[in-house]
N, C-alpha and C. Protein backbone atom coordinates (compact mmCIF):
# COMPACT_ATOMS: atom_id res chain seq x y z
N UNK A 1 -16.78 -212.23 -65.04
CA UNK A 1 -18.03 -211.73 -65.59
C UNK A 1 -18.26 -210.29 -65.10
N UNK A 2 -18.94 -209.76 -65.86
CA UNK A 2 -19.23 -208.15 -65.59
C UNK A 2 -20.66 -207.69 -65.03
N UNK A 3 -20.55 -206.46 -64.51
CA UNK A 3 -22.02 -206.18 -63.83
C UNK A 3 -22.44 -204.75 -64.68
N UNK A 4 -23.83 -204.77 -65.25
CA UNK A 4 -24.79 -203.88 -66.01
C UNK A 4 -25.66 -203.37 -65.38
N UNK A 5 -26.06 -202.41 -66.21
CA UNK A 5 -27.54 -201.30 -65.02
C UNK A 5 -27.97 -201.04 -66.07
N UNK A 6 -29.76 -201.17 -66.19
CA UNK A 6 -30.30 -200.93 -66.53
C UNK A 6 -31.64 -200.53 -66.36
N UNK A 7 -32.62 -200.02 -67.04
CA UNK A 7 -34.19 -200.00 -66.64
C UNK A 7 -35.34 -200.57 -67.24
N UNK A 8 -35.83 -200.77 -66.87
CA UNK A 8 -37.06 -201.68 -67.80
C UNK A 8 -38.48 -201.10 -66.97
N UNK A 9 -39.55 -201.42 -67.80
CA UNK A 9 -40.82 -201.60 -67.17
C UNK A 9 -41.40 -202.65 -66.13
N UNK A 10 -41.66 -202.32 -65.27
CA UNK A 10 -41.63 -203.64 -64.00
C UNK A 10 -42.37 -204.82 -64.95
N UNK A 11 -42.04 -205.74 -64.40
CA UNK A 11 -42.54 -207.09 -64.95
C UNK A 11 -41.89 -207.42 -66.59
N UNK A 12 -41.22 -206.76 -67.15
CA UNK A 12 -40.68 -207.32 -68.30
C UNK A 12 -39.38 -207.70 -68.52
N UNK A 13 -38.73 -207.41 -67.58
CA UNK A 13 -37.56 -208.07 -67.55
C UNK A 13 -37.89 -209.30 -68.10
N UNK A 14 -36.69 -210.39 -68.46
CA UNK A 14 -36.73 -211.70 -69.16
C UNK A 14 -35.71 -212.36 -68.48
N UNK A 15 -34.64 -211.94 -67.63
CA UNK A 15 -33.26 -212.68 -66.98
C UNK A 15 -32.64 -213.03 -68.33
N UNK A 16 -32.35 -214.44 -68.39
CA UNK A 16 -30.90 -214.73 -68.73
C UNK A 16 -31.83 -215.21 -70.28
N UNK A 17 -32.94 -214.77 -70.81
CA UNK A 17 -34.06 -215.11 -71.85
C UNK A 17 -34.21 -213.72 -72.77
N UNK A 18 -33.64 -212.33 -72.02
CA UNK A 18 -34.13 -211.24 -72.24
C UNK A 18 -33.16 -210.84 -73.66
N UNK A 19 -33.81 -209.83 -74.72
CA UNK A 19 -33.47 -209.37 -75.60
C UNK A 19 -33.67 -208.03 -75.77
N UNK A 20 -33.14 -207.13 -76.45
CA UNK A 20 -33.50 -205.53 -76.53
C UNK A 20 -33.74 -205.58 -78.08
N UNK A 21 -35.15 -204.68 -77.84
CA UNK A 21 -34.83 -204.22 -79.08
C UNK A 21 -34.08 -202.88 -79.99
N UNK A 22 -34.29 -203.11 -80.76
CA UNK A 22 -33.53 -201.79 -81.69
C UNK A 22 -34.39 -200.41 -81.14
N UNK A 23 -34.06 -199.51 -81.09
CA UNK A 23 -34.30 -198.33 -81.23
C UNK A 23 -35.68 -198.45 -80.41
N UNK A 24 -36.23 -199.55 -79.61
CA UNK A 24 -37.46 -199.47 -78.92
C UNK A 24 -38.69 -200.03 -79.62
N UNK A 25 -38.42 -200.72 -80.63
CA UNK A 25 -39.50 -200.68 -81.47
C UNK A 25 -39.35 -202.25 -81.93
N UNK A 26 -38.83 -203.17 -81.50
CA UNK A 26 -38.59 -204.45 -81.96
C UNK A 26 -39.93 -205.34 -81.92
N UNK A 27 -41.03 -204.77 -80.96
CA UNK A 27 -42.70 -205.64 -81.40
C UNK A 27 -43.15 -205.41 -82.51
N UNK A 28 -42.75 -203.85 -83.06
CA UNK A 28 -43.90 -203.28 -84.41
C UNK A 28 -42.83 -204.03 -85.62
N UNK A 29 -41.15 -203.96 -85.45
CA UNK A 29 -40.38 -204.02 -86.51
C UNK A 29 -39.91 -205.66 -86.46
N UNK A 30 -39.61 -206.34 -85.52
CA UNK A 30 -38.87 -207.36 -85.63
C UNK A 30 -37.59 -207.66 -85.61
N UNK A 31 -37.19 -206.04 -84.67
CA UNK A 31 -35.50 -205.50 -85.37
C UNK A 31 -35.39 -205.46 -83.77
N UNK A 32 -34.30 -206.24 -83.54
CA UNK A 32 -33.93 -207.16 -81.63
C UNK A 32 -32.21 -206.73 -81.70
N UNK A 33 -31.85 -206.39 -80.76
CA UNK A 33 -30.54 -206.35 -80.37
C UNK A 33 -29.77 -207.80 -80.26
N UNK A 34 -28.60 -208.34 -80.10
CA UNK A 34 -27.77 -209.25 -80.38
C UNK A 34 -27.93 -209.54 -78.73
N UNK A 35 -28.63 -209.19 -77.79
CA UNK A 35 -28.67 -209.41 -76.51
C UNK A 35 -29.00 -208.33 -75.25
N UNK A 36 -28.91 -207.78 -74.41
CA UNK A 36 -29.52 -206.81 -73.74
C UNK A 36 -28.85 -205.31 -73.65
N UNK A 37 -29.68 -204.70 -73.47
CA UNK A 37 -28.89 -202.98 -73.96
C UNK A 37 -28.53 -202.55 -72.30
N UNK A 38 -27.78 -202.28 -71.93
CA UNK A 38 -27.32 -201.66 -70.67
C UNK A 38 -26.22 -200.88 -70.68
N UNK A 39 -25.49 -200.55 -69.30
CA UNK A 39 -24.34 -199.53 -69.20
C UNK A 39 -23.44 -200.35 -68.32
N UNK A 40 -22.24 -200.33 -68.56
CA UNK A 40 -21.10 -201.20 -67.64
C UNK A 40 -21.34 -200.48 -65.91
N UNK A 41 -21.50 -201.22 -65.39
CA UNK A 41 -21.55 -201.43 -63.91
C UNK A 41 -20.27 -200.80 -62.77
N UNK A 42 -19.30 -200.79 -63.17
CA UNK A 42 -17.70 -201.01 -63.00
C UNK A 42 -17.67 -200.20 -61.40
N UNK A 43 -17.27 -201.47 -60.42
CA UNK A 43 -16.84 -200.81 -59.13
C UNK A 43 -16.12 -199.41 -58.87
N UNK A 44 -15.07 -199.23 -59.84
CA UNK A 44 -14.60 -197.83 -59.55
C UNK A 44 -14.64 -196.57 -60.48
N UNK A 45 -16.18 -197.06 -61.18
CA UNK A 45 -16.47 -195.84 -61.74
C UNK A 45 -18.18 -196.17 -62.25
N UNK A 46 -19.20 -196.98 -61.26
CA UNK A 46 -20.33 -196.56 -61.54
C UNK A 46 -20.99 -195.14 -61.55
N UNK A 47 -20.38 -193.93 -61.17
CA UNK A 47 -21.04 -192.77 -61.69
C UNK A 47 -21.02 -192.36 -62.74
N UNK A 48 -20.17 -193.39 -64.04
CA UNK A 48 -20.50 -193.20 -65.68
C UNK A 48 -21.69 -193.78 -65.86
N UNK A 49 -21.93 -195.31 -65.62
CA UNK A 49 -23.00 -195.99 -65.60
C UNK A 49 -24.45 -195.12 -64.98
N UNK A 50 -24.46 -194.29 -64.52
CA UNK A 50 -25.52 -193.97 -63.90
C UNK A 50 -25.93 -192.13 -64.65
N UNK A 51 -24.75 -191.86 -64.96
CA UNK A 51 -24.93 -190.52 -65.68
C UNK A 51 -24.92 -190.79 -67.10
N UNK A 52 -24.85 -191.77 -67.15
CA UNK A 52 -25.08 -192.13 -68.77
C UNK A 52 -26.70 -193.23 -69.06
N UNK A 53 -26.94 -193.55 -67.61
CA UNK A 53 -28.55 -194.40 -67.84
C UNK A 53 -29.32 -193.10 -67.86
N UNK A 54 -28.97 -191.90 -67.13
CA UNK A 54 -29.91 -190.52 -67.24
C UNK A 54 -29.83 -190.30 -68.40
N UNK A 55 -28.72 -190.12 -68.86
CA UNK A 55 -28.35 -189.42 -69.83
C UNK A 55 -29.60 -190.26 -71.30
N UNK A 56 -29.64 -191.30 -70.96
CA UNK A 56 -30.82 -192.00 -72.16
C UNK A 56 -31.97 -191.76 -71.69
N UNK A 57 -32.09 -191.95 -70.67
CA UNK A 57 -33.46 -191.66 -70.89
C UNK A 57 -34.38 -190.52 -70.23
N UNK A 58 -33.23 -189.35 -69.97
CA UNK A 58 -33.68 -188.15 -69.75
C UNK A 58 -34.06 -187.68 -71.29
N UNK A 59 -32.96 -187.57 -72.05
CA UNK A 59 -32.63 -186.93 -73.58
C UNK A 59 -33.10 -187.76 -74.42
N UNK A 60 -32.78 -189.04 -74.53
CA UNK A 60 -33.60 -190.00 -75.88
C UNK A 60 -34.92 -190.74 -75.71
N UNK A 61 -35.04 -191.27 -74.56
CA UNK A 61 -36.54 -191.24 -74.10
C UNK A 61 -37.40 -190.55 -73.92
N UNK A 62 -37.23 -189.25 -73.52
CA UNK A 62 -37.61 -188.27 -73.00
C UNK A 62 -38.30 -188.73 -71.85
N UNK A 63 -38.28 -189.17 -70.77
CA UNK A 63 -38.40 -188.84 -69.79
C UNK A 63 -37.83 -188.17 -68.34
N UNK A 64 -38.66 -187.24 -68.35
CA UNK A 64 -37.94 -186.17 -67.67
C UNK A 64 -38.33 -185.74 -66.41
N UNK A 65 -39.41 -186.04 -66.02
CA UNK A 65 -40.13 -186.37 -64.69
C UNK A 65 -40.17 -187.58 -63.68
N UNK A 66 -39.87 -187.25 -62.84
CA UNK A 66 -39.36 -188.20 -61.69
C UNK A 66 -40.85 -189.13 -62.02
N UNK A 67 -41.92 -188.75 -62.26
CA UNK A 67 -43.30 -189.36 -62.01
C UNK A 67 -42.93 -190.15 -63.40
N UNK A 68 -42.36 -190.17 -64.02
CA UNK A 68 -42.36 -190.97 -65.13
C UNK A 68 -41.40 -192.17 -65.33
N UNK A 69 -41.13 -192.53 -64.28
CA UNK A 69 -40.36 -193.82 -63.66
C UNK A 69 -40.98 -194.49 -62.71
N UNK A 70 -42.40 -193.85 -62.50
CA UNK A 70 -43.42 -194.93 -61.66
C UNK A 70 -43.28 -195.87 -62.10
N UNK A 71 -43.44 -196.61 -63.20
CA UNK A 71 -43.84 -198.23 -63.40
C UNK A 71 -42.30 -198.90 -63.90
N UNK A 72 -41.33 -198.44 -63.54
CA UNK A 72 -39.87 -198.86 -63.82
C UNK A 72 -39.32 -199.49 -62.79
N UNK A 73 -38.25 -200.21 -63.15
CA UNK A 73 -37.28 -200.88 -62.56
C UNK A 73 -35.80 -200.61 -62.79
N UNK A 74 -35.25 -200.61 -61.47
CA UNK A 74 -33.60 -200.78 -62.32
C UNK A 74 -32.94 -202.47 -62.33
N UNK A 75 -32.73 -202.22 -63.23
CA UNK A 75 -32.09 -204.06 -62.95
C UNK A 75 -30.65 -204.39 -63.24
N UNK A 76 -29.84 -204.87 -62.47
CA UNK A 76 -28.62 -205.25 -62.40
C UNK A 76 -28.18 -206.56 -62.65
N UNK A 77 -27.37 -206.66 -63.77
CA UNK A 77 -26.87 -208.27 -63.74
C UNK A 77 -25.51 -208.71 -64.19
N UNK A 78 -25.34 -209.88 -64.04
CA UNK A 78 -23.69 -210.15 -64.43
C UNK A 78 -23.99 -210.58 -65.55
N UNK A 79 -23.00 -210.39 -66.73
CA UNK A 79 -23.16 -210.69 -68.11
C UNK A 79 -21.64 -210.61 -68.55
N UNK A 80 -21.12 -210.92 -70.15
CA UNK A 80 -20.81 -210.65 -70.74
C UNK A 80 -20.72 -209.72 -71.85
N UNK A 81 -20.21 -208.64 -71.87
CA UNK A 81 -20.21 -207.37 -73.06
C UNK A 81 -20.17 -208.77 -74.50
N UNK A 82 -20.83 -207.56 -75.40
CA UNK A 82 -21.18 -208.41 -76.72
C UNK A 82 -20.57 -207.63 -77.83
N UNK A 83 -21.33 -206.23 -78.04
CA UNK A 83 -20.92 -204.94 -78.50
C UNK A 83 -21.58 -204.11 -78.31
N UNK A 84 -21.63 -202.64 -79.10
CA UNK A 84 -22.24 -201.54 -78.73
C UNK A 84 -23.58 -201.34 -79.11
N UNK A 85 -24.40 -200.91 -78.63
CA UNK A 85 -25.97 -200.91 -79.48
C UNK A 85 -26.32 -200.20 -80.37
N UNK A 86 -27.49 -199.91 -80.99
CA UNK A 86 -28.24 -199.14 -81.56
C UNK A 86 -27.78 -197.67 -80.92
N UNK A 87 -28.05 -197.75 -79.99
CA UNK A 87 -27.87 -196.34 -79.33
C UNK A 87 -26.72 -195.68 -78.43
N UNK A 88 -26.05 -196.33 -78.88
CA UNK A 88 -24.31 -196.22 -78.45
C UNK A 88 -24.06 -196.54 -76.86
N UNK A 89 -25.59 -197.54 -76.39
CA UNK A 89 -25.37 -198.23 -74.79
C UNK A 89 -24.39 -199.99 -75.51
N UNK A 90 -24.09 -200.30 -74.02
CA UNK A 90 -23.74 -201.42 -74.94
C UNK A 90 -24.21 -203.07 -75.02
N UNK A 91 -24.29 -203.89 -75.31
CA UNK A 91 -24.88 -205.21 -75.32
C UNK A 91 -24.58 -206.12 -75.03
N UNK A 92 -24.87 -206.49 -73.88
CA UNK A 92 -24.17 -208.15 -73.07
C UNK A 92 -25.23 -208.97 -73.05
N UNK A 93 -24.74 -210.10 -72.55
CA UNK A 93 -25.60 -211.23 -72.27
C UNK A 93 -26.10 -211.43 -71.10
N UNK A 94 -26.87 -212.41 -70.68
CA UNK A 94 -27.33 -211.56 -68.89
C UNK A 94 -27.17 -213.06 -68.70
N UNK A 95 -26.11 -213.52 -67.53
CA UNK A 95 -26.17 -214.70 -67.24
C UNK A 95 -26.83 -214.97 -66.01
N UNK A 96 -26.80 -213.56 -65.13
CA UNK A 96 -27.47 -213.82 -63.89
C UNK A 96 -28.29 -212.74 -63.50
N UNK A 97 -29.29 -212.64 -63.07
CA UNK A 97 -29.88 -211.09 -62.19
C UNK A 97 -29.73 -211.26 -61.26
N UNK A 98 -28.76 -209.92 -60.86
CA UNK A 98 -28.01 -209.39 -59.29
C UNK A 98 -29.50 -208.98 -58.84
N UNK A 99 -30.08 -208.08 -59.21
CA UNK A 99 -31.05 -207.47 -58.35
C UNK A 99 -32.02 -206.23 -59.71
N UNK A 100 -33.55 -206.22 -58.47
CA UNK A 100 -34.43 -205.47 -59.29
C UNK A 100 -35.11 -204.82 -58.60
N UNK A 101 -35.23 -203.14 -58.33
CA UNK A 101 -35.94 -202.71 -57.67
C UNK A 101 -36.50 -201.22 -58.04
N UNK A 102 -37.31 -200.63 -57.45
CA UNK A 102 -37.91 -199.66 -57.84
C UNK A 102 -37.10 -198.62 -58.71
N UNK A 103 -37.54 -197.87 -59.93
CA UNK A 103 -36.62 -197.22 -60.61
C UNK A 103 -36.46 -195.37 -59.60
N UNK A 104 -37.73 -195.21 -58.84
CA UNK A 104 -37.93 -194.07 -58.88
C UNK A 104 -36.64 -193.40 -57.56
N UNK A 105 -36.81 -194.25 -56.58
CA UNK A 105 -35.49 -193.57 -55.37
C UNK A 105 -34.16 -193.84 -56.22
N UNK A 106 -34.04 -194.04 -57.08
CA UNK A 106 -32.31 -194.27 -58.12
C UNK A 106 -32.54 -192.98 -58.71
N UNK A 107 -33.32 -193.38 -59.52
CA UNK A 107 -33.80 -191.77 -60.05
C UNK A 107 -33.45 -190.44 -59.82
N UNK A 108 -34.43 -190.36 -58.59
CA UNK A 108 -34.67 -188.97 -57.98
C UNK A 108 -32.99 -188.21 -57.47
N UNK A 109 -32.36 -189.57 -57.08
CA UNK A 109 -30.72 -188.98 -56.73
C UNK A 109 -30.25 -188.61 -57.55
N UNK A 110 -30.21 -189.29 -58.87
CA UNK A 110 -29.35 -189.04 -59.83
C UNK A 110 -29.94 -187.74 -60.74
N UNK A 111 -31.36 -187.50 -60.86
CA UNK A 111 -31.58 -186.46 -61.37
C UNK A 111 -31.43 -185.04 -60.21
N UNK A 112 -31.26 -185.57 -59.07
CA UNK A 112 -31.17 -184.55 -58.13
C UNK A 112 -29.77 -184.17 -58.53
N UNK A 113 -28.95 -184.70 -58.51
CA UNK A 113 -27.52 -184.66 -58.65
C UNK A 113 -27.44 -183.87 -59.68
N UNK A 114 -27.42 -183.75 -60.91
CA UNK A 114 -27.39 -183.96 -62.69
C UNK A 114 -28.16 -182.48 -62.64
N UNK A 115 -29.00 -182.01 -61.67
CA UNK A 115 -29.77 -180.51 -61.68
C UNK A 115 -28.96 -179.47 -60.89
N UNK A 116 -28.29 -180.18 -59.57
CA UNK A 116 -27.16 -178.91 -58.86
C UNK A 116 -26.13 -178.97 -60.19
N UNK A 117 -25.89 -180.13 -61.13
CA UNK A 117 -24.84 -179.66 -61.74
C UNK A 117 -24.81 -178.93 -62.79
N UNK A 118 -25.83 -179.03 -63.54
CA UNK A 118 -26.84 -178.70 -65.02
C UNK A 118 -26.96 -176.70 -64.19
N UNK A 119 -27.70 -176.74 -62.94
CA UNK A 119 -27.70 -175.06 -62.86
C UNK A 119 -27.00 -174.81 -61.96
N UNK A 120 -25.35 -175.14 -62.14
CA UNK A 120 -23.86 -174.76 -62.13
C UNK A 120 -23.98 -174.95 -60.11
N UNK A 121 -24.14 -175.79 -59.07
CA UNK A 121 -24.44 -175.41 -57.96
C UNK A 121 -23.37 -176.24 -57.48
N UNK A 122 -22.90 -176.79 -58.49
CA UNK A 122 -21.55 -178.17 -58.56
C UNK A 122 -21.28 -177.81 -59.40
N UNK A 123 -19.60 -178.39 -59.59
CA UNK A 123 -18.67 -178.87 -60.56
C UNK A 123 -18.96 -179.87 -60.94
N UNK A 124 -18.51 -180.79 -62.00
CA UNK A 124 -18.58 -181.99 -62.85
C UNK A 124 -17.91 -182.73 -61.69
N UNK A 125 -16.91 -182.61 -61.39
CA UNK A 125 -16.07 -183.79 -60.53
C UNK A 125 -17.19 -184.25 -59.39
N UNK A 126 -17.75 -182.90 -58.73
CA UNK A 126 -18.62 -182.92 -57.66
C UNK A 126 -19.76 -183.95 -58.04
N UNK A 127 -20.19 -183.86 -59.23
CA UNK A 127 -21.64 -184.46 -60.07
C UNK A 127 -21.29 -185.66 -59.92
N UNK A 128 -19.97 -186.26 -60.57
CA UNK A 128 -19.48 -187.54 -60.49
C UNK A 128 -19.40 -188.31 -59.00
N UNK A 129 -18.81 -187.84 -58.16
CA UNK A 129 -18.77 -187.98 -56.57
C UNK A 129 -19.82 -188.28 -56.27
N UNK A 130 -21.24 -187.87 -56.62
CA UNK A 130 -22.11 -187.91 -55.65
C UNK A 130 -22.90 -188.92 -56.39
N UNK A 131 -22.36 -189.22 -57.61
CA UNK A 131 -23.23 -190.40 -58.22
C UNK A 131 -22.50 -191.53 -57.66
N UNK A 132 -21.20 -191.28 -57.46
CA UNK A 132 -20.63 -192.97 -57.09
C UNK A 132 -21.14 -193.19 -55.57
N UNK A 133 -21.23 -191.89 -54.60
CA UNK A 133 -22.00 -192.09 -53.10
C UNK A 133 -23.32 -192.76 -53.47
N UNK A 134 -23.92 -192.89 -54.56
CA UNK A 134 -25.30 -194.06 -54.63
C UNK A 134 -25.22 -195.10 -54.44
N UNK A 135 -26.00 -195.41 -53.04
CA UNK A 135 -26.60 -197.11 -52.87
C UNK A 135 -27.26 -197.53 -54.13
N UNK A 136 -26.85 -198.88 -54.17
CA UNK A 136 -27.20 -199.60 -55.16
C UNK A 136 -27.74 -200.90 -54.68
C-alpha cells in the first residue's frame, strides 16, 4: 500500500469514508472524484509530493499567505492510487490515516524553501534537498 499528502480544512477530513470533489465545487455541483485527491508520498522522493502540494495550492487555490493555512491540516494516509484527478493530483483510496496535523509549520518550510529558490538564493537541486530534510 502507498502513502499520500494532502490538505484539508481541519475537521473535514472523512478517513477511509472521504471523497474529493471535482474542481472544489462538488456541494454546489454534485461532481465527486472516484476517491481522494492527493500527491504520492514516496520515501525517496517526498520533495515532489510537497513541491507539488505548494505548487496547488499556492497557484490554483491561490493561497499564498502563510496566514491562510490557519484552519488547515495536512493529512497523510496509506491508500491505493486509482487515477489522475481533475487537476492533474492523483486519486487513491484512503484505507488508513497515518497522521493529521497542523497545515501551517509544513507550510511555512516549504514556502520558505520554494522563495530562496523562486528569488534565485538556491538552485533547484538545493530546493529539492531541503524539501526532503522535512519532518513529517
Amino acid at each position: 500500500m502507498d502513502r499520500f499528502i494532502r490538505l484539508d480544512m481541519k475537521g473535514h477530513w472523512k478517513g477511509t469514508e472521504h471523497q474529493s470533489s471535482i474542481l472544489g465545487i462538488g456541494d454546489e455541483t454534485g461532481d465527486w472524484e472516484q476517491g481522494v485527491s492527493c500527491y504520492p508520498l514516496d520515501d525517496d522522493d517526498k520533495g515532489y509530493a510537497l513541491a507539488e502540494l505548494r505548487d496547488y495550492w499556492d497557484n490554483i487555490a491561490s493561497l499564498h499567505d502563510i496566514e491562510d493555512y490557519e484552519d488547515m491540516q495536512v493529512t497523510i494516509f496509506q491508500g491505493e492510487y486509482i487515477t489522475d484527478g481533475s487537476d492533474a493530483e492523483n486519486i487513491a483510496t484512503c484505507e488508513r490515516t497515518i497522521s493529521e496535523k497542523d497545515a501551517i509549520p509544513l507550510m511555512k518550510q516549504v514556502f520558505e524553501a520554494y522563495e530562496d529558490y523562486f528569488y534565485g538564493d538556491i538552485e533547484e537541486h538545493e530546493y529539492h534537498e531541503r524539501l526532503e530534510k522535512i519532518e513529517l
